[in-house]
Protein backbone atom coordinates (compact mmCIF):
# COMPACT_ATOMS: atom_id res chain seq x y z
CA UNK A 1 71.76 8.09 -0.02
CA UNK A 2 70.57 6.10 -3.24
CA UNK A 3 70.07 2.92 -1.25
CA UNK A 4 67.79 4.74 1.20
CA UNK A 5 65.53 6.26 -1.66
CA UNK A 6 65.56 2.77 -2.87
CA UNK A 7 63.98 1.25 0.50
CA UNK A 8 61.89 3.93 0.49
CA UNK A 9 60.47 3.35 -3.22
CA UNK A 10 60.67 -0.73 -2.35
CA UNK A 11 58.55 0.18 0.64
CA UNK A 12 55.72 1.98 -1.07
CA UNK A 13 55.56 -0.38 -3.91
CA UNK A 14 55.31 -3.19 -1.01
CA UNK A 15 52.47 -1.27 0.47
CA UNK A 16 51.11 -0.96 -2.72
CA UNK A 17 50.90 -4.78 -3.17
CA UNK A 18 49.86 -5.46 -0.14
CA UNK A 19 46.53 -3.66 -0.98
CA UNK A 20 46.28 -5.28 -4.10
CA UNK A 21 46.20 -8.37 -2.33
CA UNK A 22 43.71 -7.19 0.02
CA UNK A 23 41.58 -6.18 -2.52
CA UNK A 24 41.85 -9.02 -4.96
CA UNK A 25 41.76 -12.40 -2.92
CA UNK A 26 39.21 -13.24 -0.38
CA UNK A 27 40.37 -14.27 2.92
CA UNK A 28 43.89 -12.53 2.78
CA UNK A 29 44.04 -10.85 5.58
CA UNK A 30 46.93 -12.61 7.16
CA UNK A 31 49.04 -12.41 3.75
CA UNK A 32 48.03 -8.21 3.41
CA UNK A 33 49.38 -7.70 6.88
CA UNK A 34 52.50 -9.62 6.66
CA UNK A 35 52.91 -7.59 3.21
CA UNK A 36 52.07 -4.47 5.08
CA UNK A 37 54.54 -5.00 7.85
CA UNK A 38 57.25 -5.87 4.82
CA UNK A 39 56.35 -2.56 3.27
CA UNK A 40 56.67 -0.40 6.43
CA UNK A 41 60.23 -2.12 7.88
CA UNK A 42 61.67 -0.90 4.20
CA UNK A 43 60.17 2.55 4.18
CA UNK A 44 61.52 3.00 7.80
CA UNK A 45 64.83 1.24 7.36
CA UNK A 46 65.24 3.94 4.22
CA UNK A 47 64.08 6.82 6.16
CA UNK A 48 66.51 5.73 9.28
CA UNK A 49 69.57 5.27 6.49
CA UNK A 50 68.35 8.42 4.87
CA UNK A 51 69.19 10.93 7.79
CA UNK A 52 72.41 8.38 9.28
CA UNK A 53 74.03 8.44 6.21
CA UNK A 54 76.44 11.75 5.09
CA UNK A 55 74.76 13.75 1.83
């Protein structure tokens, strides 16, 4: 259960990131999606782990 609160943390700090990124470069669109897409495969993956795995 510790690993999926840990993709789940990973995956918000990703998201996190990628906005920075967004914000702080010019012409970074590519890079803040790919970041985006990294952020929300780790959130998921925690969330899927999260209710597969016993308490």
């Amino acid at each position: 259960m510790l690993i999926a609160k840990i993709l789940q943390i990973l995956g918000m700090v990703e998201l996190g990131h990628a906005l920075y990124i967004g914000i702080s470069q010019d012409n970074a669109m590519n890079k803040e999606m790919l970041l985006l897409g990294i952020g929300v495969i780790l959130f998921t993956l925690g969330r899927f782990l999260e209710k597969k795995l016993p308490q």
